[in-house]
Protein backbone atom coordinates (compact mmCIF):
# COMPACT_ATOMS: atom_id res chain seq x y z
CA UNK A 1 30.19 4.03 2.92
CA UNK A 2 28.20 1.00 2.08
CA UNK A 3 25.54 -0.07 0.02
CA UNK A 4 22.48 1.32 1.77
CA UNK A 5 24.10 4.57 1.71
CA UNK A 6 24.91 5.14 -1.46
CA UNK A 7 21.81 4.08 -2.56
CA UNK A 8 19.49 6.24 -0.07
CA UNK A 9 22.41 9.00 -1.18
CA UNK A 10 21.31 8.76 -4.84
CA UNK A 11 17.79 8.42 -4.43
CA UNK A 12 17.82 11.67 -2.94
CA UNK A 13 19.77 13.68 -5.46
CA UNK A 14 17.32 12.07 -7.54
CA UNK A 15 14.08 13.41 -6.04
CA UNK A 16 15.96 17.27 -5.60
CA UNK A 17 16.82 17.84 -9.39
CA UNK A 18 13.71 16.14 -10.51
CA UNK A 19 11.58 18.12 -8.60
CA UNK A 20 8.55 15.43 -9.23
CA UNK A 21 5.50 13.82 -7.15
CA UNK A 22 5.68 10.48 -9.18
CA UNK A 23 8.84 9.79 -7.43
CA UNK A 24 7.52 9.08 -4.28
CA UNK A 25 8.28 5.16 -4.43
CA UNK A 26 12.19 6.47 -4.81
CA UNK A 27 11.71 8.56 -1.31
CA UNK A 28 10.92 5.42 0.63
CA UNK A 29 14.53 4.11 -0.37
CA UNK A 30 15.81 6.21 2.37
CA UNK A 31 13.96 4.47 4.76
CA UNK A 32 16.35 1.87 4.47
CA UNK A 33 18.78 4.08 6.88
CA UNK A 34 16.90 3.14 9.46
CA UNK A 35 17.67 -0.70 8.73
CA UNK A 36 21.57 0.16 9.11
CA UNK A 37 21.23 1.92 12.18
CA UNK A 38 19.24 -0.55 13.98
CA UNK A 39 21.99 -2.28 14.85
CA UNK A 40 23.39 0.33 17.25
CA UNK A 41 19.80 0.26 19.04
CA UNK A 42 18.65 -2.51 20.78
CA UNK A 43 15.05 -1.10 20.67
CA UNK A 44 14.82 -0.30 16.94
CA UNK A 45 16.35 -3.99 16.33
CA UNK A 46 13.99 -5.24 18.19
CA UNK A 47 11.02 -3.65 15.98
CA UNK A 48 12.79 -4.39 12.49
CA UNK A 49 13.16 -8.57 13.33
CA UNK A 50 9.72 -8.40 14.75
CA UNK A 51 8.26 -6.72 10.93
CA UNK A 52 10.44 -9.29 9.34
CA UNK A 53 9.64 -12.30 10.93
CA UNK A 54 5.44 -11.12 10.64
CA UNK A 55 6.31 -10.37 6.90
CA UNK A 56 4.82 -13.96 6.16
CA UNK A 57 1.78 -13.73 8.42
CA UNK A 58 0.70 -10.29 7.44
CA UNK A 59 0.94 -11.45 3.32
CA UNK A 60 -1.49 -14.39 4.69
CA UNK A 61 -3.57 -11.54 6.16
CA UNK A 62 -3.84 -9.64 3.29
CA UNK A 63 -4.41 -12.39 0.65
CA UNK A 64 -7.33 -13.35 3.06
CA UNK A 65 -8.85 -9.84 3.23
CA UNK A 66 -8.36 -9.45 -0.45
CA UNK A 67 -9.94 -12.59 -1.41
CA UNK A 68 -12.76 -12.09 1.33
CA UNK A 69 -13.58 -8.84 -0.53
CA UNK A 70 -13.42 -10.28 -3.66
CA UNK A 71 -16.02 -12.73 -2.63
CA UNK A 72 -17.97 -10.36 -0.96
CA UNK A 73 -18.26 -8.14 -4.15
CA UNK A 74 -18.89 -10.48 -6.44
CA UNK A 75 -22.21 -12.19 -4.45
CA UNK A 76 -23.97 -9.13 -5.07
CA UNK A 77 -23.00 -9.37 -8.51
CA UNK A 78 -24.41 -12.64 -9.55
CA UNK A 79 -27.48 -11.70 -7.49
CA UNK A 80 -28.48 -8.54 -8.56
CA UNK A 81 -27.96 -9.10 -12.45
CA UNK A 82 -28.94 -5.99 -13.30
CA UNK A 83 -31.56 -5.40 -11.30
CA UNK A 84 -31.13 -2.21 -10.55
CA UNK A 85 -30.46 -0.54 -13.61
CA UNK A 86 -33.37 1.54 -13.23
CA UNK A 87 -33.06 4.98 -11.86
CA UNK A 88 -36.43 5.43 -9.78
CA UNK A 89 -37.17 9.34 -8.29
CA UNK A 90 -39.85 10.23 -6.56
CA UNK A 91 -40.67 13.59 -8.58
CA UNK A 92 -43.62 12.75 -10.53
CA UNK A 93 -42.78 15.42 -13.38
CA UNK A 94 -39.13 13.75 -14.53
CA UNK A 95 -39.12 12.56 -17.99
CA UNK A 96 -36.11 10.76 -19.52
């Protein structure tokens, strides 16, 4: 046994005698099975080295889209100023 197993090993007795939904970041760890055995097929190899070697560009990717909606939420914001604090209804009747 190496590494990976024992550690996907006790992340699962983990999750069975806790019996809890905030674990859920601790049932990914067995994912990492998947890593071992992609050795033995070609196919799967393939697939891992091609997520590891975009791990760079998708981080660029995602810092770009994160700061683009960042910027994009914060235009309004220095426009609007309060503008629109308001509530306007078109029944004639409502009284604050």
């Amino acid at each position: 046994m190496n590494w990976i197993d024992i550690l996907a090993n006790i992340s699962s007795i983990i999750i069975i005698y806790t019996k809890s939904n905030s674990l859920a970041p601790i049932k990914s760890l067995r994912l990492i099975r998947i890593l071992k055995n992609s050795k033995n097929f070609p196919g799967l190899n393939l697939v891992v080295v091609s997520l590891v070697k975009s791990g760079p560009m998708i981080i660029r990717l995602l810092l770009f889209a994160g700061s683009f909606i960042l910027i994009m939420g914060l235009i309004p914001l220095k426009y609007l100023k309060g503008k629109m604090y308001k509530c306007v209804t078109i029944d004639e009747n409502y009284t604050n």
